[in-house]
C-alpha atoms as a PDB file:
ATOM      1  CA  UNK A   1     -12.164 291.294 124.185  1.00  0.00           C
ATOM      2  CA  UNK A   2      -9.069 289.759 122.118  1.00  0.00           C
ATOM      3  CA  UNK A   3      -9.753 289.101 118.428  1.00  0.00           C
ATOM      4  CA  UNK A   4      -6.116 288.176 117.679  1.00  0.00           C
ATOM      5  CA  UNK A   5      -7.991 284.624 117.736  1.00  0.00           C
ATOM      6  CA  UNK A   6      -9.997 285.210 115.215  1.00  0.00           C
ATOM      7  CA  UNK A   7      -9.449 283.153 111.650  1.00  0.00           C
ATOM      8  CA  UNK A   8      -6.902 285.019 109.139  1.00  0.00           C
ATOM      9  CA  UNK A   9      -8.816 287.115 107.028  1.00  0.00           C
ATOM     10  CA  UNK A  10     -12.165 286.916 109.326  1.00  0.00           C
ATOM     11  CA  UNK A  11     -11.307 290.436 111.143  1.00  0.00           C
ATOM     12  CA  UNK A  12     -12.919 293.170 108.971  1.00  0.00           C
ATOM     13  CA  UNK A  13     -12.357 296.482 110.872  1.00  0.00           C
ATOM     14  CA  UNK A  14      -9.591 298.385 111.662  1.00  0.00           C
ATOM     15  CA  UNK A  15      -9.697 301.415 113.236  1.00  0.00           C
ATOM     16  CA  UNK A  16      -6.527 304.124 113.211  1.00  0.00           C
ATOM     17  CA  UNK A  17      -6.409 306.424 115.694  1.00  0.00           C
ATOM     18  CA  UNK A  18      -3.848 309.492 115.684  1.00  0.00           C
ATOM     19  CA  UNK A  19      -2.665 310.325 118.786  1.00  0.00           C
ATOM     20  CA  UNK A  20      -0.952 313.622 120.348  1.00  0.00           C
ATOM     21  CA  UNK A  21      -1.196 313.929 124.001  1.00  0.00           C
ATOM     22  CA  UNK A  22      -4.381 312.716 125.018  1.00  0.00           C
ATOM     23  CA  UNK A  23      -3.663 311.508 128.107  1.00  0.00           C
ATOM     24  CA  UNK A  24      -7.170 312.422 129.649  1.00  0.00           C
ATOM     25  CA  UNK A  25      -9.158 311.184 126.817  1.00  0.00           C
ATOM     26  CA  UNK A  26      -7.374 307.948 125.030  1.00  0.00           C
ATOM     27  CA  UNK A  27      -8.568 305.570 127.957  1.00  0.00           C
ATOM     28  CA  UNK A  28     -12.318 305.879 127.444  1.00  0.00           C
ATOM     29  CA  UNK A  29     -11.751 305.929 123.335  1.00  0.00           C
ATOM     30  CA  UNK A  30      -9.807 302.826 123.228  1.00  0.00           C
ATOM     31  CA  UNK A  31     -12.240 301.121 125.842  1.00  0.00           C
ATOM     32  CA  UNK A  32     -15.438 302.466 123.295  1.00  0.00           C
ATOM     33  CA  UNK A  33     -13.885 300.602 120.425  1.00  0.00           C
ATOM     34  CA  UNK A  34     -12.933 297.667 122.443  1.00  0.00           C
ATOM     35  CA  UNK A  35     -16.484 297.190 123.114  1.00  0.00           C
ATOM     36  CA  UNK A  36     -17.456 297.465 120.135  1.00  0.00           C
ATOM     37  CA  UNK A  37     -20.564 294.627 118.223  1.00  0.00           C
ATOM     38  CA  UNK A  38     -17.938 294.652 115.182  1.00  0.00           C
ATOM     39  CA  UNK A  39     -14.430 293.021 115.944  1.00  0.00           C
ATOM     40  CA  UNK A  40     -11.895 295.547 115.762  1.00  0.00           C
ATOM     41  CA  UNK A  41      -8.214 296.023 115.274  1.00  0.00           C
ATOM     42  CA  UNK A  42      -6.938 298.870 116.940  1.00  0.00           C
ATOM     43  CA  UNK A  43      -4.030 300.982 115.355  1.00  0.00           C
ATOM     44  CA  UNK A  44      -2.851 303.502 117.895  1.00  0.00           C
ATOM     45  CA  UNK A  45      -0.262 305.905 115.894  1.00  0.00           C
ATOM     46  CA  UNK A  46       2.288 308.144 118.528  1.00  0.00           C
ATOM     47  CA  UNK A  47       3.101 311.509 116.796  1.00  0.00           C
ATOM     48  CA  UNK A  48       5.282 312.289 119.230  1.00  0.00           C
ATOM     49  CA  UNK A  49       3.146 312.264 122.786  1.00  0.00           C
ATOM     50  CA  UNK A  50       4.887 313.679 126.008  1.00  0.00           C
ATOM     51  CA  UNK A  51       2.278 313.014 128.715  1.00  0.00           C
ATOM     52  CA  UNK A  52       2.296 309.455 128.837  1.00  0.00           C
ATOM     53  CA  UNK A  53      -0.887 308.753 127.318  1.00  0.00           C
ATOM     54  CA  UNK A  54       0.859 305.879 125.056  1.00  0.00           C
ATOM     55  CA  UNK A  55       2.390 304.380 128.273  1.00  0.00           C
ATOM     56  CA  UNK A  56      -1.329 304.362 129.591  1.00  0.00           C
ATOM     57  CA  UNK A  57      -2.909 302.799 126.857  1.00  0.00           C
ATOM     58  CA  UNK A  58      -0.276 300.448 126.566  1.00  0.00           C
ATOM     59  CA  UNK A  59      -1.154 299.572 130.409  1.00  0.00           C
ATOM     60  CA  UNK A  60      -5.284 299.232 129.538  1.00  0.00           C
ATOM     61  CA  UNK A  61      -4.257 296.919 126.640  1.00  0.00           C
ATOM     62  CA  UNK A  62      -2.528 294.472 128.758  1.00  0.00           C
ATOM     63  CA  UNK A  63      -5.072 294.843 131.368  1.00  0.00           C
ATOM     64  CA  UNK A  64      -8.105 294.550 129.266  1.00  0.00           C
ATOM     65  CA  UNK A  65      -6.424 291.893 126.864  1.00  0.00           C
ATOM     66  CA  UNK A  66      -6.816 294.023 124.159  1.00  0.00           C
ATOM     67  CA  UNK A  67      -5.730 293.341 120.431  1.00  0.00           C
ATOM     68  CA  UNK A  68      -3.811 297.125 119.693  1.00  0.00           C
ATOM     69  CA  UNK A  69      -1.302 297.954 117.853  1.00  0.00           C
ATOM     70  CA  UNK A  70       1.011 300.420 119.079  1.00  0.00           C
ATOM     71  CA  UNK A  71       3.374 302.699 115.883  1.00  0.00           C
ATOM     72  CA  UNK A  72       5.058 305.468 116.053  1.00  0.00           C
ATOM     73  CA  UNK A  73       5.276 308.243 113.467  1.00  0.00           C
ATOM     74  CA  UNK A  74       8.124 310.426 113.827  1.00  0.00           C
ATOM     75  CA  UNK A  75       7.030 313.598 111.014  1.00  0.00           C
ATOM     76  CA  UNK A  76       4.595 315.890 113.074  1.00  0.00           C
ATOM     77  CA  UNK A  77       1.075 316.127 111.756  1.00  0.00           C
ATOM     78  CA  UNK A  78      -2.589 314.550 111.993  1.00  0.00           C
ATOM     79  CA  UNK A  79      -2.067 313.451 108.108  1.00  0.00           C
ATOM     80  CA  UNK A  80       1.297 311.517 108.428  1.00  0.00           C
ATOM     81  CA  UNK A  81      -0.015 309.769 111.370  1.00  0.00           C
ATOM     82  CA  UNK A  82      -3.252 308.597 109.690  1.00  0.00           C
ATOM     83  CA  UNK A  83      -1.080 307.655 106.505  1.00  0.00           C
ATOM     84  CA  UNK A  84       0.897 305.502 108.668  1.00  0.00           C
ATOM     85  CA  UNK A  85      -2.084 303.846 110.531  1.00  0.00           C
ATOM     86  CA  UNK A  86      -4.005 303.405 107.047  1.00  0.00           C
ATOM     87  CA  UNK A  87      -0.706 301.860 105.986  1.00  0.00           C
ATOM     88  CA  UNK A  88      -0.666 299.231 108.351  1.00  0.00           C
ATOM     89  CA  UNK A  89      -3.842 297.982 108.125  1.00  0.00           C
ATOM     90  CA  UNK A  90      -4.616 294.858 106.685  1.00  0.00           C
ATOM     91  CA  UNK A  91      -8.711 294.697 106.720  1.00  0.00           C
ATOM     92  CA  UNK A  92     -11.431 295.239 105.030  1.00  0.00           C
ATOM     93  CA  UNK A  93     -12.197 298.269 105.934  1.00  0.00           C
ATOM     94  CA  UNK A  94     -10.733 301.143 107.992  1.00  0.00           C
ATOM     95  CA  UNK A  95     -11.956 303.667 110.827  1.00  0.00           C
ATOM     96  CA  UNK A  96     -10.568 307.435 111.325  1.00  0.00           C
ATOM     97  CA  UNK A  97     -10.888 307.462 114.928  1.00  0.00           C
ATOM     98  CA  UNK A  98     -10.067 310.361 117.140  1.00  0.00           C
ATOM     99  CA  UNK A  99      -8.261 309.884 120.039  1.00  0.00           C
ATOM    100  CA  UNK A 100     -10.822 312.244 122.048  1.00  0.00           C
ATOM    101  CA  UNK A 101     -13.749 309.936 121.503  1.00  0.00           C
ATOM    102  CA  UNK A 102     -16.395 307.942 122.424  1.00  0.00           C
ATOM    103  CA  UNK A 103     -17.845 305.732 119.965  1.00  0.00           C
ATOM    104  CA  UNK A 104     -21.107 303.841 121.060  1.00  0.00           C
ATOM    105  CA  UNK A 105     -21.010 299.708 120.410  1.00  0.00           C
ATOM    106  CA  UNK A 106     -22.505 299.747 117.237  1.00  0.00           C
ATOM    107  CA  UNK A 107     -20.410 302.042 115.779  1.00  0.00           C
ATOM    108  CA  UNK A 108     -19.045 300.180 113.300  1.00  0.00           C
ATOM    109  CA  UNK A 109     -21.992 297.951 112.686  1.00  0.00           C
END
């Protein structure tokens, strides 16, 4: 599902999810919150991934017509990625997601 349709200001949920390497698990965790009753923005945050997990999700997003957004953060650490994520979003409210996963469609409700 795509919200980036949705009316300005309607979207209520963001969820920021801190990614290292996570290759095997990322997939099914961005494909839980896709999924999800709530509409959702998805933050992904790189801190610095070498197994191509970004380049996969990347690939499921345009595949899935997803509404992610894709950062970077360059210092090392769980907390500087989450700071950026939080940072970025513009809802509501906000979700600490892990990248390892799998939240059940009412989740957020």
């Amino acid at each position: 599902m795509n919200y980036s349709g949705e009316e300005p200001g309607s979207l209520r949920w963001s969820a920021v999810i801190p990614v290292y390497n996570e290759r095997d698990y990322l997939p099914r965790t961005l494909a839980s919150l896709a999924d999800q009753e709530q509409p959702v923005r998805i933050i992904v945050v790189d801190n610095g991934s070498t197994d191509g997990c970004i380049e996969d999700a990347r690939a499921l997003a345009a595949a899935r017509d997803l509404d992610i957004e894709f950062l970077e953060e360059e210092a090392p650490g769980q907390v500087h990625a989450l700071k950026r994520g939080i940072d970025a979003a513009e809802t509501e409210f906000v979700a600490i997601c892990d990248a390892d996963t799998w939240y059940p469609p009412h989740y957020l409700t």
